[in-house]
Protein backbone atom coordinates (compact mmCIF):
# COMPACT_ATOMS: atom_id res chain seq x y z
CA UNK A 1 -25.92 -9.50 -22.13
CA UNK A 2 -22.76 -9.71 -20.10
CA UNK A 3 -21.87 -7.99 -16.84
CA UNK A 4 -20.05 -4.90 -17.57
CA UNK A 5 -17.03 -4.15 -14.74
CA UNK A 6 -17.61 -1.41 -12.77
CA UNK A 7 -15.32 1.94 -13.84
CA UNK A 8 -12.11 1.91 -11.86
CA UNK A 9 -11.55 3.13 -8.81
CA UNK A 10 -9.14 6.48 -8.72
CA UNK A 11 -7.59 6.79 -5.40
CA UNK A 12 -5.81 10.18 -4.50
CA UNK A 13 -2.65 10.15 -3.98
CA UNK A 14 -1.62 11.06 -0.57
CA UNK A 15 0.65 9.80 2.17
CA UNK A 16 -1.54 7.47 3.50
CA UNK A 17 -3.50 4.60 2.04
CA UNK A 18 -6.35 2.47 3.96
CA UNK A 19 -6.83 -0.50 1.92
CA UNK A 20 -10.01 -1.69 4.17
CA UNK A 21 -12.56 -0.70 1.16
CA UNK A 22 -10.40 -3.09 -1.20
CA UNK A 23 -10.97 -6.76 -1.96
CA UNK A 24 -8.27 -9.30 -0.26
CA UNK A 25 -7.82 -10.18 -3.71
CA UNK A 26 -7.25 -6.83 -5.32
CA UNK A 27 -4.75 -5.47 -2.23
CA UNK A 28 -1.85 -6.55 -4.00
CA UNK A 29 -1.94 -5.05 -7.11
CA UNK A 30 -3.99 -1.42 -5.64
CA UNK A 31 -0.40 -1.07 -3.15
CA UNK A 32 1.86 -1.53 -5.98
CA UNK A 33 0.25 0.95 -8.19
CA UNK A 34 -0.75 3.29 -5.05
CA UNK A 35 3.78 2.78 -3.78
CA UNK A 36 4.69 4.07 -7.90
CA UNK A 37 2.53 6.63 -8.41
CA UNK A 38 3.11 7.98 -4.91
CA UNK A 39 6.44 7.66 -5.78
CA UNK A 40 6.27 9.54 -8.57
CA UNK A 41 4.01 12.18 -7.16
CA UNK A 42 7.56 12.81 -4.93
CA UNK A 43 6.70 11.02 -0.95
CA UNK A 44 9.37 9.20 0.04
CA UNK A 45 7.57 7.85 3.01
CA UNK A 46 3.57 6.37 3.21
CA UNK A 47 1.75 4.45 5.45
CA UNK A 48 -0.63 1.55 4.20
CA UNK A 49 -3.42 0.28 6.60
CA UNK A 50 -3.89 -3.33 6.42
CA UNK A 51 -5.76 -3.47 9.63
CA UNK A 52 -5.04 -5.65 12.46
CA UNK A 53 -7.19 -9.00 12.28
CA UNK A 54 -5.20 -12.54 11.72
CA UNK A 55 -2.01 -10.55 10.09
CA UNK A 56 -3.06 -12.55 6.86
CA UNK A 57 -3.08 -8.78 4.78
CA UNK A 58 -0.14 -7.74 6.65
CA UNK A 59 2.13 -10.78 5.79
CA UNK A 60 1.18 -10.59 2.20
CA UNK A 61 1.72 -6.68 1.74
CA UNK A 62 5.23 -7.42 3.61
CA UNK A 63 6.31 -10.13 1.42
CA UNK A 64 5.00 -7.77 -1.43
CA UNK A 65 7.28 -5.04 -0.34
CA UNK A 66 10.59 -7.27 0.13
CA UNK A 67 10.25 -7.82 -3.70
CA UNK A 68 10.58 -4.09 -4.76
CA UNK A 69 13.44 -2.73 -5.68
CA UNK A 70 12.41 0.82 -4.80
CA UNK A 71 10.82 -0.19 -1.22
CA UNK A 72 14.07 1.39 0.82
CA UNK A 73 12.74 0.09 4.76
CA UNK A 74 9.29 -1.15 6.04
CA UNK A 75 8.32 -1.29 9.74
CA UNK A 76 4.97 -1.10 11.80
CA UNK A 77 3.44 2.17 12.19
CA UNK A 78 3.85 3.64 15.55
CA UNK A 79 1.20 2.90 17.52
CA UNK A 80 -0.46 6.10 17.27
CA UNK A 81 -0.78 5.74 13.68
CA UNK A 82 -2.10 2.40 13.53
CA UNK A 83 0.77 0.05 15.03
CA UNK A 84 1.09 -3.22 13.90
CA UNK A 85 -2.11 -2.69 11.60
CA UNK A 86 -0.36 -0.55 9.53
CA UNK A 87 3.12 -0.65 7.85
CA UNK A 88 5.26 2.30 7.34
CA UNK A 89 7.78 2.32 3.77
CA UNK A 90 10.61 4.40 2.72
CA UNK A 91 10.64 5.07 -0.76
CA UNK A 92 13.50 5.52 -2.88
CA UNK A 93 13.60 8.10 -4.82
CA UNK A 94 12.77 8.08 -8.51
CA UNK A 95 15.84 7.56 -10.75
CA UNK A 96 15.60 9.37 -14.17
């Protein structure tokens, strides 16, 4: 018998986002889900923690966000919140 996938994962929506329990390969597509439904749930700001390490996460989540067209500003956390080891976006707001 094959391996069944395990159920998905639901994430609450909130303001902030730690995407340490994720797989490197599965952080793309869990922020762009997380940045619309936040979106839609109304924040027009959130903070994603990518963590510190090599920057590897951070460069990739960065690039990500340059591609959206509803990603308004990103910029590193301050350092109380995280720093460089999380990223700070501006949402626009939902048109409609």
């Amino acid at each position: 018998m094959g391996e069944r996938e395990p159920p998905p994962v639901r994430v609450p929506i909130e303001d902030c986002l730690d995407l340490h329990p994720f797989a490197p390969q599965e952080v793309l597509d869990v922020v762009q889900e997380y940045l619309e439904c936040a979106r839609a749930a109304g924040f027009r700001e959130v903070r994603l923690i990518h963590g510190r390490g090599r920057g590897v996460q951070r460069a990739a989540i960065r690039a990500l966000l340059a591609r959206l067209p509803y990603v308004r500003h990103m910029a590193d956390a301050p350092e109380s919140l995280g720093g460089w080891g999380a990223t700070v976006v501006v949402l626009a707001p939902p048109s409609g």
